[in-house]
C-alpha atoms as a PDB file:
ATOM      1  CA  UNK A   1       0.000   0.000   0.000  1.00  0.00           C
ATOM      2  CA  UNK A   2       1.134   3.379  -0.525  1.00  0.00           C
ATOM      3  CA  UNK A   3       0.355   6.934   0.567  1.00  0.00           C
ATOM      4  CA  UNK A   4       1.858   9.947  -0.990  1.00  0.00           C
ATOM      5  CA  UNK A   5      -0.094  12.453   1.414  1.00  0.00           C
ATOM      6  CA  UNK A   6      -0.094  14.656   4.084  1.00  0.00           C
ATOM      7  CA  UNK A   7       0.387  13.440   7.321  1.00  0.00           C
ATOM      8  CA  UNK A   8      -3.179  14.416   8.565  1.00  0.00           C
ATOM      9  CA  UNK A   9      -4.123  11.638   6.277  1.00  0.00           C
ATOM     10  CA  UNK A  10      -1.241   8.903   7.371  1.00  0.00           C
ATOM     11  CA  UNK A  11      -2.018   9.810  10.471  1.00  0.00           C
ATOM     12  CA  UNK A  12      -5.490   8.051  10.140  1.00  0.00           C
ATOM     13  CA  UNK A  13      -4.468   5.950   7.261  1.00  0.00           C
ATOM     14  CA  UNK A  14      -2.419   3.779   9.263  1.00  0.00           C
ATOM     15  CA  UNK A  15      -5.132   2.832  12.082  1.00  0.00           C
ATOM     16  CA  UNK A  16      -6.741   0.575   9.037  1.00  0.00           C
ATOM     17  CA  UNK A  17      -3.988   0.244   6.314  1.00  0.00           C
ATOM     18  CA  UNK A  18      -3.263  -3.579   8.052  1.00  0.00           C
ATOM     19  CA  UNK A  19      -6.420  -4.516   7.297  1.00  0.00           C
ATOM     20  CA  UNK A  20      -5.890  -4.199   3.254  1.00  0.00           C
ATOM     21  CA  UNK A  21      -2.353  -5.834   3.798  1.00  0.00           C
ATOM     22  CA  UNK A  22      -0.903  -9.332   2.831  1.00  0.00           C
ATOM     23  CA  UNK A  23       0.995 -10.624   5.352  1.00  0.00           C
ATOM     24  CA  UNK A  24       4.020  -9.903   3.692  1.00  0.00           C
ATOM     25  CA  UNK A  25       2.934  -6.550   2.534  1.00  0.00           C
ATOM     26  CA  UNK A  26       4.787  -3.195   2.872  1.00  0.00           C
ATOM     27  CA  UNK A  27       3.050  -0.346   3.865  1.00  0.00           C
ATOM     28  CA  UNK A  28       5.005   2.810   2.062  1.00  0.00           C
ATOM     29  CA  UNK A  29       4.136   6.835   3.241  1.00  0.00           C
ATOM     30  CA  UNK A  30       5.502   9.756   1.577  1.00  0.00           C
ATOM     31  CA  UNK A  31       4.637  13.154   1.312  1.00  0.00           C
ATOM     32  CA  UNK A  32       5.362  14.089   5.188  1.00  0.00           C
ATOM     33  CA  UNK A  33       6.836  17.357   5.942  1.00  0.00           C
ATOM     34  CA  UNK A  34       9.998  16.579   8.076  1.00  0.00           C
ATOM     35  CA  UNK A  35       8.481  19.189  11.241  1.00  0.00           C
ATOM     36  CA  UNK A  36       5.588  16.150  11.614  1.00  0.00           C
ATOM     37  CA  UNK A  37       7.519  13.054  10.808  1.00  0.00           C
ATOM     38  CA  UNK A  38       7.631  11.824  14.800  1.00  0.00           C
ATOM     39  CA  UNK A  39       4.175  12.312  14.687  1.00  0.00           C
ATOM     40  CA  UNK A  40       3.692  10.351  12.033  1.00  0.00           C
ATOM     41  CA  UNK A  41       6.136   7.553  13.162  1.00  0.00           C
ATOM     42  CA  UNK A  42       4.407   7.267  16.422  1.00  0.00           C
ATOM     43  CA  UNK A  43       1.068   6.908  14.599  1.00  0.00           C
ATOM     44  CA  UNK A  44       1.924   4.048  12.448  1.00  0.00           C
ATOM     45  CA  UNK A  45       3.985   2.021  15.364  1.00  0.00           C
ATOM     46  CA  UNK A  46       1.059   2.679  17.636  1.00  0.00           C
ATOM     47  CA  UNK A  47      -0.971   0.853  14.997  1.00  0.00           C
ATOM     48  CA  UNK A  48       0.754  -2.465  14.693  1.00  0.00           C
ATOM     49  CA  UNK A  49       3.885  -1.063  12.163  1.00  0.00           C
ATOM     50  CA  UNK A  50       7.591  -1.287  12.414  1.00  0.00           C
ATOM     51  CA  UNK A  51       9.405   1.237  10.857  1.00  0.00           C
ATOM     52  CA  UNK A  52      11.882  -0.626   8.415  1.00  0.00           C
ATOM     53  CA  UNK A  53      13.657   2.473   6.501  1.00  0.00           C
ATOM     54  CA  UNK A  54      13.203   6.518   7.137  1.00  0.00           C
ATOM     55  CA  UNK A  55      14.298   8.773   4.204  1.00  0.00           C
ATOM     56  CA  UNK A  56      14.376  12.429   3.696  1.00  0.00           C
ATOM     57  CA  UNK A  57      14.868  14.438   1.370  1.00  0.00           C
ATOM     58  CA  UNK A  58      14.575  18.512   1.518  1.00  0.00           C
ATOM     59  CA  UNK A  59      12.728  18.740   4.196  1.00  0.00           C
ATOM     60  CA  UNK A  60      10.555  15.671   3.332  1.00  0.00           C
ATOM     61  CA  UNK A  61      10.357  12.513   5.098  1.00  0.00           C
ATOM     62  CA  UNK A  62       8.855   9.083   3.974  1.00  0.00           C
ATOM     63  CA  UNK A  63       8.539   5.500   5.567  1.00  0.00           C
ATOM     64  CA  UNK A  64       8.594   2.081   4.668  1.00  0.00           C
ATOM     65  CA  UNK A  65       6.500  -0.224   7.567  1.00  0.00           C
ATOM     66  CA  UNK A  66       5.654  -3.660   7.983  1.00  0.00           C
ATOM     67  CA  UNK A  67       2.941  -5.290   9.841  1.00  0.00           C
ATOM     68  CA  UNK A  68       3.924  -6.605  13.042  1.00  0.00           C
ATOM     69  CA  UNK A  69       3.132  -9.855  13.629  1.00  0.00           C
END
């Protein structure tokens, strides 16, 4: 799954984005302004995602998460 959106969207994006996920799938967000990127992070790892890479990029962040089992 990806999102290429603001983080007032991840935000809420991640609390269901498991649901539509294989158990193998990656769950890729993009489009986060680097002043909201812990905000974001703690979002997604509060529901059920592990962080596997952070990138930035002028003042952009995005994330590539897996499903905890």
């Amino acid at each position: 799954m990806v999102a290429n959106i603001v983080a007032d969207v991840i935000i809420p994006l991640s609390r269901f984005a498991g649901r539509f996920l294989k158990p193998d799938g990656a769950f890729l967000c993009s489009g986060i302004i680097d002043s909201r990127a812990n905000e974001v992070a703690v979002a997604i790892e509060t529901n059920g995602f592990s962080i596997q890479n952070r990138r930035e990029d002028n003042g952009w962040v995005a994330f590539a998460c897996r499903k905890r089992a």
